[in-house]
Protein backbone atom coordinates (compact mmCIF):
# COMPACT_ATOMS: atom_id res chain seq x y z
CA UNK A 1 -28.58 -38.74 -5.43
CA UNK A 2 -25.59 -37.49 -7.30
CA UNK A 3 -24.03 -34.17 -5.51
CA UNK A 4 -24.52 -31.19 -8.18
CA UNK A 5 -20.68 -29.76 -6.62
CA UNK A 6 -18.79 -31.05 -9.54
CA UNK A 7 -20.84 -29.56 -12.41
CA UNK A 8 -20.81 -26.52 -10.52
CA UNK A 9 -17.09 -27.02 -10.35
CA UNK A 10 -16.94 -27.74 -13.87
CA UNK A 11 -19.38 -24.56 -14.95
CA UNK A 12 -17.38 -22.02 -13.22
CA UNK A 13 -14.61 -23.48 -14.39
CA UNK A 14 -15.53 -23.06 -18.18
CA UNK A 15 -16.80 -19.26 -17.46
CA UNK A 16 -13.44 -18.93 -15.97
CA UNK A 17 -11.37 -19.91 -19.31
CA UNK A 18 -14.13 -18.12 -21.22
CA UNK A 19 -13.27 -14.56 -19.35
CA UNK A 20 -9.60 -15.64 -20.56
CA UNK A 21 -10.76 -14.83 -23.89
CA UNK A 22 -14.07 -12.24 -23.59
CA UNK A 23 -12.55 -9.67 -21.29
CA UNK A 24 -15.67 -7.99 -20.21
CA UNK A 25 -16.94 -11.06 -18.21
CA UNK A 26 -17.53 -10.12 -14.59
CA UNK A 27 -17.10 -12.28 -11.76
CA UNK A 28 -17.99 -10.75 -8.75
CA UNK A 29 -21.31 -11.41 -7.26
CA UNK A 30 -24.12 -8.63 -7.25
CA UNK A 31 -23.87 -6.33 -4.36
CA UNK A 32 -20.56 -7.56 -3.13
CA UNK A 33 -18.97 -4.47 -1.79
CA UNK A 34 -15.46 -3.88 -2.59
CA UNK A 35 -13.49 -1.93 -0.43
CA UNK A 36 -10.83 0.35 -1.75
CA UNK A 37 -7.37 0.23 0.21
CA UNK A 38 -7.38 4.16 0.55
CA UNK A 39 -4.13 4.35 -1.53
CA UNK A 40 -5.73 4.62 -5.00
CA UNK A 41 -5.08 6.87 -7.66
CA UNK A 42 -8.00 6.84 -10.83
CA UNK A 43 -6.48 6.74 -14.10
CA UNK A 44 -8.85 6.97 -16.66
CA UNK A 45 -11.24 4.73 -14.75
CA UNK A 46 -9.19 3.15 -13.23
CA UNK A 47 -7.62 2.61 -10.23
CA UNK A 48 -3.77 1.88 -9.62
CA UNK A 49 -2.31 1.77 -6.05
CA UNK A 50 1.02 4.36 -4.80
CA UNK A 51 1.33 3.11 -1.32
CA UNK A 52 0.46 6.28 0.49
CA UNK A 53 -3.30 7.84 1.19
CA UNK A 54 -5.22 9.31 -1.00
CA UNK A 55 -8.15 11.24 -1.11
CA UNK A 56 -9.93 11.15 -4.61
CA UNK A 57 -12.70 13.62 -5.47
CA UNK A 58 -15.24 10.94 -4.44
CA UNK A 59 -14.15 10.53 -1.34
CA UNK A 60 -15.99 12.38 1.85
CA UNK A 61 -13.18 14.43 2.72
CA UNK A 62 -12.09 14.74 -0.85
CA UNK A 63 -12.24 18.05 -3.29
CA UNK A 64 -14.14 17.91 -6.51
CA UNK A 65 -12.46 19.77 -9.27
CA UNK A 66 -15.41 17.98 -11.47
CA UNK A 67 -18.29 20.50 -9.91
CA UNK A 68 -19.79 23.84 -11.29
CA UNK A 69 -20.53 26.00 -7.80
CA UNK A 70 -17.98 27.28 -5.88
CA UNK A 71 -16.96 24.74 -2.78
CA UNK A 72 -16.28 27.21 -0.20
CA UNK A 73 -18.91 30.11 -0.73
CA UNK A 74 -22.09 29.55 0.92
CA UNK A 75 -24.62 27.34 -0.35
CA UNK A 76 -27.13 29.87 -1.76
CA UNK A 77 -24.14 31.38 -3.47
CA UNK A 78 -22.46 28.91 -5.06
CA UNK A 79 -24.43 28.10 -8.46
CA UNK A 80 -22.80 28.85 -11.61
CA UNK A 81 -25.22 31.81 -12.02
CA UNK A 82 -23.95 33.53 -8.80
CA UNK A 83 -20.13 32.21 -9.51
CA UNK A 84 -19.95 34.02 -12.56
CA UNK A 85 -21.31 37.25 -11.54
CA UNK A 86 -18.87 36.53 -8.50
CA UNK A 87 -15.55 35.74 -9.99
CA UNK A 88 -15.12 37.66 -13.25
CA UNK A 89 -12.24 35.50 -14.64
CA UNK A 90 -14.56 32.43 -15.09
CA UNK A 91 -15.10 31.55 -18.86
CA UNK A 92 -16.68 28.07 -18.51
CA UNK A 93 -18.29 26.04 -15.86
CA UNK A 94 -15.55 23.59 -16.21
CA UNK A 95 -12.10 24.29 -14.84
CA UNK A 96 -10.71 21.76 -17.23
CA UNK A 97 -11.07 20.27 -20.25
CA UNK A 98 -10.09 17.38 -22.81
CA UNK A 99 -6.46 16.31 -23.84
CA UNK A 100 -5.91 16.88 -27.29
CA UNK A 101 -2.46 16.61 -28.18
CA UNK A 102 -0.69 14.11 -30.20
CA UNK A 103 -4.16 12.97 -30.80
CA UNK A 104 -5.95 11.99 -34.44
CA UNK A 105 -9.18 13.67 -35.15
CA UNK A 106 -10.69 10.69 -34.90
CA UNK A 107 -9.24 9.58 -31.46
CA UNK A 108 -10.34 12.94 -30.56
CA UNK A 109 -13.95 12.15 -31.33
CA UNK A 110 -13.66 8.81 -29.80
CA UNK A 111 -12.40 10.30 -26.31
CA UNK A 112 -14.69 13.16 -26.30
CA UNK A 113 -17.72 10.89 -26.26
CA UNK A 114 -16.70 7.04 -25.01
CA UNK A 115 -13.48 7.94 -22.96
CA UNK A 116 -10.08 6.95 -22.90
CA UNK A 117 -8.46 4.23 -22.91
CA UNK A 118 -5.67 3.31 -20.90
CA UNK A 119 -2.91 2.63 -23.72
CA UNK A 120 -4.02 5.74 -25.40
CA UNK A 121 -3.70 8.34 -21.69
CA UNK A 122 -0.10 6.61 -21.74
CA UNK A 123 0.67 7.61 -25.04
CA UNK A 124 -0.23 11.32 -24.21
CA UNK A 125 1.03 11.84 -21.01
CA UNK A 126 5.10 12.06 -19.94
CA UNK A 127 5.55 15.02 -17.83
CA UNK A 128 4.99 15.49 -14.46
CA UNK A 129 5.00 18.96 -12.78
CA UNK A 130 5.64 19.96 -9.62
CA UNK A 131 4.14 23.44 -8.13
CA UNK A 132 4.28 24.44 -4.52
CA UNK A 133 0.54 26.32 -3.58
CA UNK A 134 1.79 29.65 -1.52
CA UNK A 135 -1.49 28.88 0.04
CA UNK A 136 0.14 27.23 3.35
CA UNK A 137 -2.62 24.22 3.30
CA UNK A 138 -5.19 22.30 0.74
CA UNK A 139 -7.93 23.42 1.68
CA UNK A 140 -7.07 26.89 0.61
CA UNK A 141 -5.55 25.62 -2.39
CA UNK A 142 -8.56 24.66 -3.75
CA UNK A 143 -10.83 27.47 -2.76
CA UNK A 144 -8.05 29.61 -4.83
CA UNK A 145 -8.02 27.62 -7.74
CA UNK A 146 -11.51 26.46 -8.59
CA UNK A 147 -13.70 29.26 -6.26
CA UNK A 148 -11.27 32.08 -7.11
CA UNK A 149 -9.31 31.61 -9.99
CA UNK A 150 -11.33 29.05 -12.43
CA UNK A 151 -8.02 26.39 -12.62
CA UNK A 152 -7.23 23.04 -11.78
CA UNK A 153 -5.03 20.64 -11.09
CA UNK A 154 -5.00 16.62 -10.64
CA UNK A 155 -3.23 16.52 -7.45
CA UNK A 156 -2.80 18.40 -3.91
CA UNK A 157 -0.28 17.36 -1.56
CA UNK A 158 -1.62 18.88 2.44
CA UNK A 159 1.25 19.11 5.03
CA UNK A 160 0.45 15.95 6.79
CA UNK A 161 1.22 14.33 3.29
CA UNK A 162 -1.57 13.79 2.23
CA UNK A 163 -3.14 13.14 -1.19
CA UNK A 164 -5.71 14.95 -2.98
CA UNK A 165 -6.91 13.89 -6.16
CA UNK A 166 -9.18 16.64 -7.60
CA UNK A 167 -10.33 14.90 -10.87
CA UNK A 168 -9.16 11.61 -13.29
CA UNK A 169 -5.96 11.86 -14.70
CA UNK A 170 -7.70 11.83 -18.31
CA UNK A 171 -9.00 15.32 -17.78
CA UNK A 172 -6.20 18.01 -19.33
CA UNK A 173 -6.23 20.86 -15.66
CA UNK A 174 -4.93 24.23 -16.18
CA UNK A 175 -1.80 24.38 -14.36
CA UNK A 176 1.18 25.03 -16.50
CA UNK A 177 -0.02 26.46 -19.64
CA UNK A 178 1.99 24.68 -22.42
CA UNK A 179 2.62 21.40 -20.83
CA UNK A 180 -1.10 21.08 -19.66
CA UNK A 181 -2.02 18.83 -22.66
CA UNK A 182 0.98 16.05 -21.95
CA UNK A 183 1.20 16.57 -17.99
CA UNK A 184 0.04 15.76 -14.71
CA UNK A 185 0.11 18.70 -12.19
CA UNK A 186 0.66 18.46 -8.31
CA UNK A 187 0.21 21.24 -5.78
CA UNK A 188 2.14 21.09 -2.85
CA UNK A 189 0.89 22.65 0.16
CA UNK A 190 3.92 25.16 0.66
CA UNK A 191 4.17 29.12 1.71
CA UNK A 192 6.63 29.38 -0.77
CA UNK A 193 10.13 31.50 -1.68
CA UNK A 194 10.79 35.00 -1.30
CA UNK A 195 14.00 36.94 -1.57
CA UNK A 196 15.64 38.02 1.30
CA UNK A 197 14.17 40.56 3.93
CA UNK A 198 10.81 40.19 1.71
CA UNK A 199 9.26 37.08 3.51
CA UNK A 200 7.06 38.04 6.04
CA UNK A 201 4.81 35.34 5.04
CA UNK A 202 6.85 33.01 6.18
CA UNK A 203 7.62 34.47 9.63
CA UNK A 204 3.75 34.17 10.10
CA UNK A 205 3.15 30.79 8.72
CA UNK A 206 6.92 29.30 11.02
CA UNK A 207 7.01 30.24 14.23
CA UNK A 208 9.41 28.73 16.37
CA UNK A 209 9.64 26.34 19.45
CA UNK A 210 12.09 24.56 21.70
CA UNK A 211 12.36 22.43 18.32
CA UNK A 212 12.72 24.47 16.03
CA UNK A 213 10.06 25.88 13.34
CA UNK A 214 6.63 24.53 12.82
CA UNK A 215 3.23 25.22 10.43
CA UNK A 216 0.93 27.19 12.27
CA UNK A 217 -2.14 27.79 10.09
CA UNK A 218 -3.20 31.38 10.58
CA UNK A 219 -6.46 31.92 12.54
CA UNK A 220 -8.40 33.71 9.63
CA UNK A 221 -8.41 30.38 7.74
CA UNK A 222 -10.78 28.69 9.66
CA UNK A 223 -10.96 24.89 10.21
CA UNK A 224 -7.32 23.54 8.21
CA UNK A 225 -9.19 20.30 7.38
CA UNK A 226 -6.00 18.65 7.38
CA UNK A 227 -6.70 14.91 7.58
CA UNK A 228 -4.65 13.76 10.35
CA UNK A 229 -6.24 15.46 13.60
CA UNK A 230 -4.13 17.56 15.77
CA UNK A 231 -1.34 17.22 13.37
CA UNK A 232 2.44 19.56 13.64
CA UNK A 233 3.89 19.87 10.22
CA UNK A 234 7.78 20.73 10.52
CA UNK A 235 10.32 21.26 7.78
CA UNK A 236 12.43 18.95 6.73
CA UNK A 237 15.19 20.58 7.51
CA UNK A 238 14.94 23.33 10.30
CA UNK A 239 16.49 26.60 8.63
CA UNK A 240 15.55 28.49 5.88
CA UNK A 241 16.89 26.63 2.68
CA UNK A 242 18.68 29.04 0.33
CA UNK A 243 18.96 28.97 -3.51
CA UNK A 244 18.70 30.72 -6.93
CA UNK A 245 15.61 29.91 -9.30
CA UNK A 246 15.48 31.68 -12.99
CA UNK A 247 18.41 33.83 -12.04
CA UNK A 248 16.79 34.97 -8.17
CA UNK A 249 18.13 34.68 -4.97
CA UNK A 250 15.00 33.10 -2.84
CA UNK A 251 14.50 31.77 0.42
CA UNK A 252 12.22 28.91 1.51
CA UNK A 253 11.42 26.33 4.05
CA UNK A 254 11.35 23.01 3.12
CA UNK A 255 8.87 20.90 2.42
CA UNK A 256 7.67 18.22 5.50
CA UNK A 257 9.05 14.86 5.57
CA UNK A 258 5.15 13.18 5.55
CA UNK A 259 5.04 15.58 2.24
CA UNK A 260 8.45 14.14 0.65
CA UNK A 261 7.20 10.47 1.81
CA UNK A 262 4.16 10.52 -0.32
CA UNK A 263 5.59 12.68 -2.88
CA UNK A 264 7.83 10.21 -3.58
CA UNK A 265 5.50 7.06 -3.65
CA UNK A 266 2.94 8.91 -5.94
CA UNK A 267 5.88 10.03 -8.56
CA UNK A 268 6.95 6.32 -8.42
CA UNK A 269 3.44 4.50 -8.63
CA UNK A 270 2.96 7.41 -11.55
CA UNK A 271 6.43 6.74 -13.67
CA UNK A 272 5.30 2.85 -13.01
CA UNK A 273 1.74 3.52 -14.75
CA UNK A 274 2.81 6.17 -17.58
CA UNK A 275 5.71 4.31 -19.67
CA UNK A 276 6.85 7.70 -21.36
CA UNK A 277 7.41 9.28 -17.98
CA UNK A 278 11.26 9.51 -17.28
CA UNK A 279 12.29 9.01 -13.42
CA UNK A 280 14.44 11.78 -13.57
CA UNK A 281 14.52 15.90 -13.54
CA UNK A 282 16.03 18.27 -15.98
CA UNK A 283 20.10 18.25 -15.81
CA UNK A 284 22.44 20.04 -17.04
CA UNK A 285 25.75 18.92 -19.44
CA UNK A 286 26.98 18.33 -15.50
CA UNK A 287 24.69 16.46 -14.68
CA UNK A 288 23.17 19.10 -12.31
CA UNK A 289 19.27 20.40 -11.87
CA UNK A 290 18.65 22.83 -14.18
CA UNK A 291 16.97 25.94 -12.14
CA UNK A 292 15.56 28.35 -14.87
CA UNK A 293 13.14 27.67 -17.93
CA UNK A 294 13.62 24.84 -20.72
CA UNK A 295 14.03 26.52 -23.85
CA UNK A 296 10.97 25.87 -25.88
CA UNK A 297 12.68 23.09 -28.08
CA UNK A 298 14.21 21.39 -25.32
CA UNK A 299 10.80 21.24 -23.27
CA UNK A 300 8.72 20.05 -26.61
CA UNK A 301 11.42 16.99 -26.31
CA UNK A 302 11.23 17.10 -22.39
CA UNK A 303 9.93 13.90 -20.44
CA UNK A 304 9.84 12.94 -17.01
CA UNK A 305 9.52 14.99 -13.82
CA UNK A 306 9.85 19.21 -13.55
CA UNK A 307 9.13 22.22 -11.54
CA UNK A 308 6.34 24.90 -12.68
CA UNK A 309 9.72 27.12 -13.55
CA UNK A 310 10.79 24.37 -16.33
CA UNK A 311 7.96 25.20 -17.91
CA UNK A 312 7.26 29.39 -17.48
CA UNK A 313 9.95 31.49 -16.98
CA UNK A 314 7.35 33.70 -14.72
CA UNK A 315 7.18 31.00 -12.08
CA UNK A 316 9.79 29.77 -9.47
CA UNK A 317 7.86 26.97 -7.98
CA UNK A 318 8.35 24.54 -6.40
CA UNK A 319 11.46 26.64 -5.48
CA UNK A 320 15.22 26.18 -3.77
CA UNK A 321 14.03 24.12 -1.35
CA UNK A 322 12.75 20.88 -3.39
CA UNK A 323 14.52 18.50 -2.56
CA UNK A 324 14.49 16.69 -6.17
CA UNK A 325 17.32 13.87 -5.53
CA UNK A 326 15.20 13.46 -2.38
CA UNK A 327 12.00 12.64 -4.57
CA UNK A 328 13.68 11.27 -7.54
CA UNK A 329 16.22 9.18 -5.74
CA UNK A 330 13.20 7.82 -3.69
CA UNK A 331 10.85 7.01 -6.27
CA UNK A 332 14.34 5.37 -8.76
CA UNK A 333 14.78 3.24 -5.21
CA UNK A 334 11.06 1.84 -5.47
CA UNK A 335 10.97 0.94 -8.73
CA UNK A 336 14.12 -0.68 -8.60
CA UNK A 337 16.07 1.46 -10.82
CA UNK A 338 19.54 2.73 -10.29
CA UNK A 339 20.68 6.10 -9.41
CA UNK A 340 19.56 9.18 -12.02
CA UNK A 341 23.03 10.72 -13.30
């Protein structure tokens, strides 16, 4: 009896060459489980790896920026109905909406009721901008943005570094008004800048030890949900960090080095997967960061990487203390690119 392995051989082998040319053939067997690597970012639909965890809305420990109720009210008070009579700001169930700009109507229509397409999200899409949260920790980031506030953004960065990805990169969040169409927004889990003698915050949030000064998430907050369990976020560096933003003298502490780690992978997986997205920050004729709003023109022609005060002259986020070459220099390093000048 001749074995039947070889025409197997040979009929896989034909369906092989045949997905070669028909794209949508399928390979996998039915209800083979395929386990993501926990490092994924979604990007309309799909998903691209950074090399640091993330948490994406569909994850069990993840924040949905796609749902209508309120996430941290209690259950019998979080429909829409109760939301809106709750939170007067609220205009629409959805805290986002769809991209639109650069787009023909008719790639407009097509989006609005089949989706994007990767090429087309690349097309839009060159700025990335960094905010810091002044809420001290994710959790509370969210609860102020979509329970409180009716906003979004696609990322949250917690002080153990890690990830949050709230919805798909294809959705347009309300985070920096004019660049919302063309940008993806992070929030980094950060108290914040104040001048001096005004930051009070700060002195609750840092307290200090035999090593210096550490996060200490006020009592009031409840359960931190930070992901890594019994976790001590430090600054960076260990003394208030200095600087002027839009013409202010501001102090801040740093950022933690588990934030600046994954900050750096995700703007380097995210310049990898959005061609238009420049590795760099906004410089001067010197070559140095510019600290103070683009002029409109000169953000409309603006791509790559920027703080929330590129873009509003109102905002001073993510503040003295970013460490850009930190990020920048990073990300340039993993993609194999040389030094920004």
């Amino acid at each position: 009896m001749t074995s039947s392995f070889p025409l197997r051989a040979a009929a896989l082998a034909l369906l092989a060459a045949a997905c070669l040319v028909q794209s949508s053939c399928y390979l996998a067997r039915p209800r083979t489980f395929m386990p993501r690597k926990g490092d994924e970012i979604v990007v309309a639909g799909q998903l691209f790896h950074t090399g640091t965890r993330v948490v994406t809305w569909m994850d069990p420990q993840g924040y949905d920026g796609y749902r209508v109720e309120r996430r941290f009210s209690p259950l019998a008070e979080s429909s829409w109905d109760k939301t809106k009579e709750a939170v007067k700001d609220l205009r629409t169930p959805n805290r986002y909406n769809l991209r639109t700009d650069g787009l023909a109507p008719e790639e407009i229509e097509r989006v609005r009721g089949g989706g994007w397409d990767l090429p087309l999200l690349q097309r839009t899409v060159d700025q990335f901008v960094m905010h810091y949260d002044v809420a001290g920790i994710s959790k509370q980031c969210f609860k102020i943005l979509h329970d409180l506030r009716g906003l979004s953004v696609h990322f949250m960065i917690d002080i153990d570094g890690t990830i949050y990805q709230t919805v798909d990169l294809k959705e347009r969040t309300w985070h920096a008004t004019t660049s919302n169409g063309r940008s993806i927004g992070i929030e980094i889990a950060n108290m914040g800048a104040y001048p001096p003698g005004a930051h009070k915050a700060l002195d609750e949030w840092y307290p200090k030890d035999a090593k210096g000064p550490y996060i200490k998430v006020p009592e009031r907050f409840g359960d931190p949900m930070i992901f890594t369990k019994d976790f001590v976020g430090r600054p960076a560096r260990a003394d208030l960090v200095r600087g002027n933003v839009q013409g202010t003298d501001l102090l801040q502490y740093d950022l933690t080095p588990q934030q600046y780690a994954a900050l750096t992978k995700l703007t380097a997986a995210l310049c990898k997967v959005f061609p238009k997205l420049k590795c760099d920050y906004p410089r001067d004729a010197a070559g140095k960061l510019i600290t103070k709003k683009l002029p409109d023109d000169q953000l409309k022609a603006y791509a790559g990487v920027l703080g929330h005060f590129h873009v509003q002259a109102n905002k001073i986020d993510p503040g003295p203390a970013f460490d850009w070459d930190r990020v920048i220099g990073g990300a340039r390093q993993l993609l194999g690119l040389p030094p920004a000048r």
